[in-house]
Protein backbone atom coordinates (compact mmCIF):
# COMPACT_ATOMS: atom_id res chain seq x y z
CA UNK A 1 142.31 -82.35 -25.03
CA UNK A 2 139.03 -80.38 -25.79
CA UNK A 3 137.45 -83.99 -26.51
CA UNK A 4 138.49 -85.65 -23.40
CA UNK A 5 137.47 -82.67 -21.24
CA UNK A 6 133.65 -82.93 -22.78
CA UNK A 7 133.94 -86.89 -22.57
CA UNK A 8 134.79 -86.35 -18.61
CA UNK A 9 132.00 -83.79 -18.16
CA UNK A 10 129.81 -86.10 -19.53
CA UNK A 11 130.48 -89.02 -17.40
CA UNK A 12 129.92 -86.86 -14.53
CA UNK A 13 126.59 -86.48 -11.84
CA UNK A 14 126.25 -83.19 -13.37
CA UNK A 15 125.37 -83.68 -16.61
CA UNK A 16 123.08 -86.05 -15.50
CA UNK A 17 121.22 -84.64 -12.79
CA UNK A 18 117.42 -84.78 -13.46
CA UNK A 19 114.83 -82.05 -11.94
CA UNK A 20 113.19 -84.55 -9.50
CA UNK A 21 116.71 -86.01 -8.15
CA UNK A 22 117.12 -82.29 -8.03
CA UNK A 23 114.22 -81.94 -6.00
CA UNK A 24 114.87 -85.19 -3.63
CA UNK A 25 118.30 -83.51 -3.02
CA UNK A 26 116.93 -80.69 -1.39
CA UNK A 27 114.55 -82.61 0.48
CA UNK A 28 117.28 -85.02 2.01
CA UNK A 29 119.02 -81.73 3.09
CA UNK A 30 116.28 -80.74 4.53
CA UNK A 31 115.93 -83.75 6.67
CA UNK A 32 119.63 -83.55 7.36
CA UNK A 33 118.84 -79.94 9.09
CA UNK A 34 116.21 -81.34 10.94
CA UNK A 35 118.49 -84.58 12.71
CA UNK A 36 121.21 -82.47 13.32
CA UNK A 37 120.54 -79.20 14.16
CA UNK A 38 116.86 -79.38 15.65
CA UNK A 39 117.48 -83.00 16.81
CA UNK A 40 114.78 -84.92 15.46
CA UNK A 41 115.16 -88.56 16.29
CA UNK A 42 118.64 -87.96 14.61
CA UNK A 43 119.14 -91.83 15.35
CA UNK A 44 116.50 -92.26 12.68
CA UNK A 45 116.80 -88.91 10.65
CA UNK A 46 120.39 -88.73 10.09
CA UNK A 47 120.83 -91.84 8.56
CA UNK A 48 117.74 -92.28 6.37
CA UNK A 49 118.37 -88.54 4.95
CA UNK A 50 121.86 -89.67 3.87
CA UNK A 51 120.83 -92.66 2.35
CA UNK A 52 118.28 -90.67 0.30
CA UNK A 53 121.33 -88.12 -0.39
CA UNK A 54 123.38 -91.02 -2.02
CA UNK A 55 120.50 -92.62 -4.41
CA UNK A 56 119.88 -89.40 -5.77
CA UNK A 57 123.09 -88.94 -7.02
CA UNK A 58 123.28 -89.02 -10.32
CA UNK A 59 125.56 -92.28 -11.88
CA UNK A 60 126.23 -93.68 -8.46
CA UNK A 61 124.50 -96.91 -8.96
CA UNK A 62 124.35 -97.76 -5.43
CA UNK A 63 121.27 -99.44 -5.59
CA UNK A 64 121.41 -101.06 -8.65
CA UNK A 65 120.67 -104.57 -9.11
CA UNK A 66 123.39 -107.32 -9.78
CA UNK A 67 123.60 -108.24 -13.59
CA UNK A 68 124.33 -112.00 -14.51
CA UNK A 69 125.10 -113.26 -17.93
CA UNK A 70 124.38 -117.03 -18.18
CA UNK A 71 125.05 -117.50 -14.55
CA UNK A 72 128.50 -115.36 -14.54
CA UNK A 73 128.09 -112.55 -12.24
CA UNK A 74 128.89 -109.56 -14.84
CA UNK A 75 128.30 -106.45 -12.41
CA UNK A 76 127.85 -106.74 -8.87
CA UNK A 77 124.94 -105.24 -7.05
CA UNK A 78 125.22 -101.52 -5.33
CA UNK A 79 126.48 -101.67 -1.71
CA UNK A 80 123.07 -100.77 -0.53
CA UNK A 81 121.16 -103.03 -2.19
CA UNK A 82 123.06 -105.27 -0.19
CA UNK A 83 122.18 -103.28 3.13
CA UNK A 84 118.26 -103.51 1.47
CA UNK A 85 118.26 -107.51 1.35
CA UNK A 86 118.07 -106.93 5.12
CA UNK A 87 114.38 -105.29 4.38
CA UNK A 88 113.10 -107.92 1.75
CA UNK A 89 114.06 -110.41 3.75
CA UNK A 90 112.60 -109.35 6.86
CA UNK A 91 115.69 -109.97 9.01
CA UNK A 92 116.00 -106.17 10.05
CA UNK A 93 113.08 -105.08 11.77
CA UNK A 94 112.96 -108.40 14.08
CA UNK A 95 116.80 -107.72 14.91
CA UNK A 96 115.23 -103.94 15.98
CA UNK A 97 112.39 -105.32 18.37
CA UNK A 98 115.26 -107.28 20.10
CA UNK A 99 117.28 -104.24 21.04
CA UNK A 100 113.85 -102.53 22.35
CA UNK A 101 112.73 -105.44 24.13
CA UNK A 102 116.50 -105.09 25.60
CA UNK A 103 115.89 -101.35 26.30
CA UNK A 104 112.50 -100.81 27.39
CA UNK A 105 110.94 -101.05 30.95
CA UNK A 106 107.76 -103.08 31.07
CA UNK A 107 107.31 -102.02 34.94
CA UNK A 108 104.80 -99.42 34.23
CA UNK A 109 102.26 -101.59 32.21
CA UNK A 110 102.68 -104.62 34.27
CA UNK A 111 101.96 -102.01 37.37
CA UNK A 112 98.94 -100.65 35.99
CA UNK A 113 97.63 -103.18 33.26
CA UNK A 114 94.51 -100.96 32.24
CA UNK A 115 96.84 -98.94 30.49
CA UNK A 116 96.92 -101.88 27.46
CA UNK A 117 93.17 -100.63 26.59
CA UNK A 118 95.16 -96.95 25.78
CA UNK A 119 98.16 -98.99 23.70
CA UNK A 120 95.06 -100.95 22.15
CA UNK A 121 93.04 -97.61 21.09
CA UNK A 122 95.96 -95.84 19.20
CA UNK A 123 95.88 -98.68 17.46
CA UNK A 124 92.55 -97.32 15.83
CA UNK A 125 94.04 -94.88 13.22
CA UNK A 126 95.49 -98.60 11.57
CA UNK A 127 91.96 -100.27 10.61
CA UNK A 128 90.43 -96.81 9.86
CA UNK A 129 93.17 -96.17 6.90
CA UNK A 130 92.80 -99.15 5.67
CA UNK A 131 89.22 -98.26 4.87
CA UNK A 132 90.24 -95.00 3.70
CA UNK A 133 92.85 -96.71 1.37
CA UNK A 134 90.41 -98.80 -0.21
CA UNK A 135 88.32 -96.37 -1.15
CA UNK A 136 91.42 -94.46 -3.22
CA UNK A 137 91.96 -97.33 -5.29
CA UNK A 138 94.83 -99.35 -2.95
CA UNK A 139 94.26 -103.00 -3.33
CA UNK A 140 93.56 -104.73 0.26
CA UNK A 141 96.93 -105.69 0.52
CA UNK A 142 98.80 -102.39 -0.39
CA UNK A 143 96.31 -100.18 2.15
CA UNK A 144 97.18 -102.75 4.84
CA UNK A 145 100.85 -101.95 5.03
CA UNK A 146 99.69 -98.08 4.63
CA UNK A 147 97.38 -97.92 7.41
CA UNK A 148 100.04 -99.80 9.54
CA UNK A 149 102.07 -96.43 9.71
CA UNK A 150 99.46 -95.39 12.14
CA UNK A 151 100.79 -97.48 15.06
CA UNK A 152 104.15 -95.24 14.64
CA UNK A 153 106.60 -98.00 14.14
CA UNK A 154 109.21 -97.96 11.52
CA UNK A 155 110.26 -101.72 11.88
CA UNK A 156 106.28 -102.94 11.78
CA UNK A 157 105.63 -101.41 8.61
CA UNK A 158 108.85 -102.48 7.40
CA UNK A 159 108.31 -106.01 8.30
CA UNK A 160 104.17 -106.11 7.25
CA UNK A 161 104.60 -104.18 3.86
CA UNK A 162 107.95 -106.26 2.76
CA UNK A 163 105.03 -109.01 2.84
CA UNK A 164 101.92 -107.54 1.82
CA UNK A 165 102.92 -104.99 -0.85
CA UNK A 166 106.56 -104.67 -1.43
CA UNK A 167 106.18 -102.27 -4.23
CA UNK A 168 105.47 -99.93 -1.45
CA UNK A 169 107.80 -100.49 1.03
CA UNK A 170 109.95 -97.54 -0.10
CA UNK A 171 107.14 -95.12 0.11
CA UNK A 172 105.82 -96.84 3.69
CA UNK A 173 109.43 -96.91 5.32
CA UNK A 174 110.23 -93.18 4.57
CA UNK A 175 106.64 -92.25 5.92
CA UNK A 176 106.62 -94.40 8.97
CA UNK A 177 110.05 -93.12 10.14
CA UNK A 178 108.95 -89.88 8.98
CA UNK A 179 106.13 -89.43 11.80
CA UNK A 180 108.44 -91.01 14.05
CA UNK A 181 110.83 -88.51 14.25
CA UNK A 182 107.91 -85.94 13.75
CA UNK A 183 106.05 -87.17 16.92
CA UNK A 184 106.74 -84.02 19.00
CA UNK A 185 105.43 -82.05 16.20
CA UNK A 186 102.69 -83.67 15.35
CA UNK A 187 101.12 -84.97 18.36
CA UNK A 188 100.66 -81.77 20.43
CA UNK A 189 98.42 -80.03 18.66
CA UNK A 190 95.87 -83.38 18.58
CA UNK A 191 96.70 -83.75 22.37
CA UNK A 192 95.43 -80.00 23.75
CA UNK A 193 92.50 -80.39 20.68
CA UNK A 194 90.80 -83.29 22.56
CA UNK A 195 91.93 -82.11 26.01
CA UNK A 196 90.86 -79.54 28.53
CA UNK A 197 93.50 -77.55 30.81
CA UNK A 198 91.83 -78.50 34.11
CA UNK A 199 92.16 -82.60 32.53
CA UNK A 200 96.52 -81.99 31.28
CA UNK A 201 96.88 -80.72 35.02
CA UNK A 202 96.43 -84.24 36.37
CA UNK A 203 98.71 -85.37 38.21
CA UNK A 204 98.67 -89.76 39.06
CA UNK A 205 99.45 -91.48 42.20
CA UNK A 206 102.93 -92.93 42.31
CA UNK A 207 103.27 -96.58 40.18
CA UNK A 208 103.10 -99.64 42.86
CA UNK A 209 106.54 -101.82 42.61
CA UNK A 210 106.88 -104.50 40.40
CA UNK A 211 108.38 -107.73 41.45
CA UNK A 212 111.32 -109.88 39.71
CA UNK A 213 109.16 -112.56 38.86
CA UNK A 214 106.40 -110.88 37.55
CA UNK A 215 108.95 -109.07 34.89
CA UNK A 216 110.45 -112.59 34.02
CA UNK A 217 106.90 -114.22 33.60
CA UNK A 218 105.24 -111.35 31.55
CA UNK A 219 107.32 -111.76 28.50
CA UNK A 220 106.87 -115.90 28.01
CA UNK A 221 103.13 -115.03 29.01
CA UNK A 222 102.37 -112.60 26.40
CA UNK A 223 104.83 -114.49 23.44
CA UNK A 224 103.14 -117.61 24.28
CA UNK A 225 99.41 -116.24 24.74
CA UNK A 226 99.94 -114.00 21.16
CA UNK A 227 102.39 -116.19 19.54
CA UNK A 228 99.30 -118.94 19.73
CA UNK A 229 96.45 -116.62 19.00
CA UNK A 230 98.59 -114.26 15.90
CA UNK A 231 101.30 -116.97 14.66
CA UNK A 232 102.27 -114.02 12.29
CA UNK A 233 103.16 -111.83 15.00
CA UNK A 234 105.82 -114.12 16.24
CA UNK A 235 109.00 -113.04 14.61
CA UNK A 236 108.01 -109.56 15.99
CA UNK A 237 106.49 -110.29 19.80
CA UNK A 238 108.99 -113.14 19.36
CA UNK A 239 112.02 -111.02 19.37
CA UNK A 240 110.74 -108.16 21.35
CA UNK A 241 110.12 -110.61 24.35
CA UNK A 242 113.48 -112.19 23.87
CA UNK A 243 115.30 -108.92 24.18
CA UNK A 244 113.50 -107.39 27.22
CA UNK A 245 113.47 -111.67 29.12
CA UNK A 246 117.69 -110.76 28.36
CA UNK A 247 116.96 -107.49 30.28
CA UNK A 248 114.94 -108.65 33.24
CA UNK A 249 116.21 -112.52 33.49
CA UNK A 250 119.77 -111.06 35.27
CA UNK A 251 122.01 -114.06 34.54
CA UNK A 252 122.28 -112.06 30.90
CA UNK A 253 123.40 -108.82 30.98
CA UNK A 254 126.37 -109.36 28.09
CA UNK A 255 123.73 -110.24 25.67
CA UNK A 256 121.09 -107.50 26.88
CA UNK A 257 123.68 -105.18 26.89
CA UNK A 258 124.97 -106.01 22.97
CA UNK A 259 121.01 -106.09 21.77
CA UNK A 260 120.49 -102.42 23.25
CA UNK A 261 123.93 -101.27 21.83
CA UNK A 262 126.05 -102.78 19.40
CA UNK A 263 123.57 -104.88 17.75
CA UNK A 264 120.96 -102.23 17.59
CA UNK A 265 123.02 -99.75 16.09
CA UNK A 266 124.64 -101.40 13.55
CA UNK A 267 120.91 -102.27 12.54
CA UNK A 268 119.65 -99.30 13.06
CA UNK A 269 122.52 -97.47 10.49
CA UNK A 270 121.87 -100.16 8.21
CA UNK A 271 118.16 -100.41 8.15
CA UNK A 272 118.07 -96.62 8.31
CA UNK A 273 120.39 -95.79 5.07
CA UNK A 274 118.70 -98.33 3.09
CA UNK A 275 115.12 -96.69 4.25
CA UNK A 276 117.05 -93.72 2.77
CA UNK A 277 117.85 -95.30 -0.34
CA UNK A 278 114.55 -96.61 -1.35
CA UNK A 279 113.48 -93.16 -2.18
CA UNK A 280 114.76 -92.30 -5.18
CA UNK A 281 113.43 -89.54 -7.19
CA UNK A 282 112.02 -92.00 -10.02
CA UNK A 283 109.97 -94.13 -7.25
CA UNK A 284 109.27 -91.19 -4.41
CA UNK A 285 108.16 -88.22 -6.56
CA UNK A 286 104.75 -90.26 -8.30
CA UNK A 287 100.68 -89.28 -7.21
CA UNK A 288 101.04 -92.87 -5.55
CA UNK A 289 103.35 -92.07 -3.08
CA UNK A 290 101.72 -88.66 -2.27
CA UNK A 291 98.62 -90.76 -1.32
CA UNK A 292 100.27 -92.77 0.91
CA UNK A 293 101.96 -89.58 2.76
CA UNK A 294 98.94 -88.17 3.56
CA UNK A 295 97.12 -91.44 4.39
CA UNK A 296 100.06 -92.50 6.75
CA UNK A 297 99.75 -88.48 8.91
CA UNK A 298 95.54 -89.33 8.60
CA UNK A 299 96.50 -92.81 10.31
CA UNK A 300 99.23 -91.26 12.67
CA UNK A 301 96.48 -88.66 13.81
CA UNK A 302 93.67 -91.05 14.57
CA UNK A 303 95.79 -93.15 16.44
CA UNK A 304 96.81 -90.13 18.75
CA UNK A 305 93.27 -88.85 18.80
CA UNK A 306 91.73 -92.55 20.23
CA UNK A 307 94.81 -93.21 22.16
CA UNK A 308 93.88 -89.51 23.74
CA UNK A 309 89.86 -89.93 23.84
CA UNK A 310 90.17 -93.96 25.89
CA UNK A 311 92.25 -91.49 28.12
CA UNK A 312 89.46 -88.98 28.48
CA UNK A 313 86.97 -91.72 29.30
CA UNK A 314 88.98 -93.71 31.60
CA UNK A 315 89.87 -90.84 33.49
CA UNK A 316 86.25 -90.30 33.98
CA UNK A 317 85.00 -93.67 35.18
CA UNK A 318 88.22 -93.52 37.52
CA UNK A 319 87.29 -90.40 39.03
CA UNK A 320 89.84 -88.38 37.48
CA UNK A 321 92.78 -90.15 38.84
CA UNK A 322 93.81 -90.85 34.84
CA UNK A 323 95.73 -87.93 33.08
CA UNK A 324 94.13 -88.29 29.61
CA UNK A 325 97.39 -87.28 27.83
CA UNK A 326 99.33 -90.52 28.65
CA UNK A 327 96.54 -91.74 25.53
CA UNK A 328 98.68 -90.18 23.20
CA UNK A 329 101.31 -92.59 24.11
CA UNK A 330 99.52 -95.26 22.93
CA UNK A 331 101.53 -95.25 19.46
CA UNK A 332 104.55 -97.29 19.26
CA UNK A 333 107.22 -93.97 19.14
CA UNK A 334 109.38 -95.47 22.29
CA UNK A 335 110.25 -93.34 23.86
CA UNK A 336 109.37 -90.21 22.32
CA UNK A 337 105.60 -90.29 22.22
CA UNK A 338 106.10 -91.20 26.43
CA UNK A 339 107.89 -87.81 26.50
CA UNK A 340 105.57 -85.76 24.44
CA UNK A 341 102.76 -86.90 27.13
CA UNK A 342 105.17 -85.33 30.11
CA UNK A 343 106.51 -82.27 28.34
CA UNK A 344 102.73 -81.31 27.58
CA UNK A 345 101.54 -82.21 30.57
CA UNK A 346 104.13 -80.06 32.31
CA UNK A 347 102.87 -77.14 30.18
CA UNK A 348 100.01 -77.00 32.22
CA UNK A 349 101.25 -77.86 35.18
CA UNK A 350 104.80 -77.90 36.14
CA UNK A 351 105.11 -79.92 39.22
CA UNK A 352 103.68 -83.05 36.95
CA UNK A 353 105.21 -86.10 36.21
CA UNK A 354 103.84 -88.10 33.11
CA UNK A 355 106.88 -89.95 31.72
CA UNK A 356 106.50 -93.25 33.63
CA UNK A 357 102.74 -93.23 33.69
CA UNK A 358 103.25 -92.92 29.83
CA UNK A 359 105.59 -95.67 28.91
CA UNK A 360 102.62 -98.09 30.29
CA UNK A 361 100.66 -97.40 27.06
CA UNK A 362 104.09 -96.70 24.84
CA UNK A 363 104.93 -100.25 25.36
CA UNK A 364 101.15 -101.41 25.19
CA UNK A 365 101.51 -99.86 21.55
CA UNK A 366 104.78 -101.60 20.81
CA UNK A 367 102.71 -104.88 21.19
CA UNK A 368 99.72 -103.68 19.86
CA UNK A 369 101.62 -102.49 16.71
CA UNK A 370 103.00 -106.31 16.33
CA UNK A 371 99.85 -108.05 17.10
CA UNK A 372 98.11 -105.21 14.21
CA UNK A 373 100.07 -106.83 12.11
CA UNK A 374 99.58 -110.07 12.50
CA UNK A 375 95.77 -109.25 12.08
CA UNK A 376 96.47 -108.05 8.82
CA UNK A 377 99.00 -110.76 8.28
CA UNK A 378 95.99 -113.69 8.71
CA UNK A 379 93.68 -111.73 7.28
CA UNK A 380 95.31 -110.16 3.83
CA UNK A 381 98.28 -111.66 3.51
C-alpha cells in the first residue's frame, strides 16, 4: 500500500513542480488579480493569465506536440496546441481585425483626416526598436516582430512575428497584450511629461457629420489604395475593412453583428489562452525574453511620446484648436488608448470631451499598425 501511495505521489504536479514553473505560477496569478479585480482589459488579461496557469502545470501536457510512429498517430497533441495552430497559421489575428472593423467607428478620422499624421507618428516607437534590437544582437527578422509591439496591437505582432521569427512569438504575444491591457498605466505618465496644463485643457470644436457614402467608400478606398501599395498588409487591412464595410454597408447587420460578438469572442478566448500558453516557464524565464520585454515598453513609449509630440506641433500651426493628448491615441489600443486621452484630459479640465476626437488617431493606428507590418513584411520577410 506504502508502494502505491509513493508511486501516486510521484505521478503527481507536485513532485514535479520546478522553481521557474513555480515562479510563472505566481506571475499568472498575478495577472489574474489584475483582469479581475482591477479590470485590466480582462477581455485580454483573463484569458491569457489562465492559459499561462495551465502550461505551467506540472505533467499536464497541454501543449505538447502530437507523436507519430511510422505514420500511426501514437499520442495526440495537447488541446491547446490545437487552439495555437490558429497562431502559426495566421488565421487568428485576421479573424480579430474583422470583429474591430465590425466594432469601430471610422466617423471621426474620415471627419477630420489630419488626424492619420497622429495614427502615423505613434507608429515611430516601431522603426526605432528595430534599430535598438539590432544593436543587442536580434537578427533583422527577430527585432522586426519586437519593435512591432510598439504600435500596441496584439493581433499585428501575432500575425508579423508568426512570419518573421516564430521562435519569438511566445515572448512577442505575451508582451504585446501585456502593454495593451497596461495602456492606462503606462501612457499617462508619457502624456503630462510632454504636455503642459494650459495645452491638456483644450477643448476641440464639435466633429462635422459624416455622410453614408463617404463611410461605405472609405473602406474599399483605403483596402484597395494599401492592398496595392503593401500586398502584405492585405490579410490584415483586408479583414479590418471587411468587418467595418459589414458595419456601415446596412443591408448586413446579421453578419456585422456575429463579427463584433460571437465570432470575436470565441477568437478572442482562443487566441488569448493559447497567448497564455506559449509562456511556459522553460521558454519565458531566459535573458532573451527579458530583452524583448523591455524593448517592447521602449517601443510602446516612443510610440506614445511621437503620437503626443505631432499633437503638440499640430496644435501649434492650428492655432491651438488641437488638444495634443489625442497623440497618445495614435497606438492601436482600441479603445482604451481613445479613453486614456479623455480621462487625462478631463484631469485638467473637467468640462472636456476627448473620446471622439481620439478615436480619429486610435483607428489611424489600427491601420498604421497593419500597413507597419507590411513594411517590414516586404522589406525582412
Amino acid at each position: 500500500m506504502l508502494d502505491k501511495m509513493i508511486i501516486f505521489l510521484q505521478g503527481t504536479g507536485f513532485s514535479a513542480m520546478t522553481l521557474p514553473q513555480l515562479l510563472m505560477i505566481i506571475i499568472a496569478c498575478v495577472l489574474l488579480y489584475l483582469g479581475v479585480e482591477k479590470k485590466y482589459e480582462p477581455l485580454l488579461v483573463v484569458p491569457i493569465s489562465f492559459g499561462m496557469l495551465l502550461v505551467n502545470l506540472p505533467l499536464g501536457d497541454i501543449m505538447a506536440y502530437a507523436v507519430y510512429d511510422q505514420g500511426k498517430l501514437v499520442s495526440a497533441a495537447g488541446l491547446l496546441r490545437y487552439f495555437y495552430s490558429g497562431i502559426e497559421l495566421g488565421i487568428f489575428p485576421p479573424l480579430i481585425f474583422l470583429g474591430i472593423g465590425a466594432m469601430i467607428d471610422f466617423g471621426p478620422l474620415i471627419a477630420n483626416p489630419k488626424t492619420l499624421l497622429l495614427g502615423a507618428a505613434a507608429q515611430f516607437g516601431i522603426f526605432t526598436t528595430l534599430i535598438g534590437a539590432i544593436w543587442l544582437g536580434f537578427s533583422p527578422s527577430q527585432a522586426g516582430s519586437i519593435g512591432i509591439i510598439g504600435g500596441a496591437d496584439g493581433p499585428t505582432a501575432i500575425f508579423l512575428t508568426s512570419r518573421l521569427a516564430p521562435e519569438l512569438l511566445g515572448s512577442v504575444a505575451v508582451a504585446a497584450y501585456s502593454y495593451m491591457a497596461l495602456v492606462p498605466i503606462i501612457q499617462p505618465p508619457i502624456m503630462k511629461f510632454f504636455t503642459t496644463v494650459e495645452e491638456r485643457k483644450i477643448v476641440m470644436e464639435q466633429l462635422r457629420p459624416v455622410t453614408r457614402i463617404e463611410r461605405i467608400l472609405f473602406p474599399v478606398i483605403v483596402v484597395i489604395l494599401c492592398g496595392l501599395l503593401l500586398p502584405p498588409a492585405i490579410p490584415l487591412l483586408g479583414m479590418l475593412m471587411f468587418g467595418n464595410l459589414l458595419r456601415e454597408s446596412g443591408v448586413t447587420d446579421r453578419l456585422s453583428k456575429a463579427a463584433q460578438n460571437e465570432l470575436n469572442n470565441i477568437v478572442v478566448i482562443l487566441l488569448g489562452i493559447a497567448v497564455g500558453a506559449s509562456a511556459s516557464a522553460e521558454m519565458f524565464l531566459t535573458a532573451s525574453t527579458i530583452k524583448i520585454i523591455v524593448l517592447g515598453l521602449a517601443a510602446f513609449a516612443v510610440g506614445t511620446a511621437a503620437g503626443v509630440l505631432m499633437g503638440k506641433l499640430m496644435c501649434k500651426m492650428s492655432g491651438g484648436k488641437i488638444n495634443p493628448l489625442i497623440g497618445s491615441a495614435g497606438v492601436s489600443a482600441v479603445p482604451m488608448a481613445a479613453r486614456v486621452s479623455q480621462v487625462v484630459g478631463r484631469e485638467a479640465n473637467p468640462n472636456n470631451y476627448l473620446l471622439m476626437h481620439a478615436m480619429g488617431p486610435n483607428v489611424a493606428g489600427v491601420i498604421g499598425s497593419a500597413i507597419a507590418a507590411g513594411i517590414l513584411l516586404s522589406l525582412l520577410g
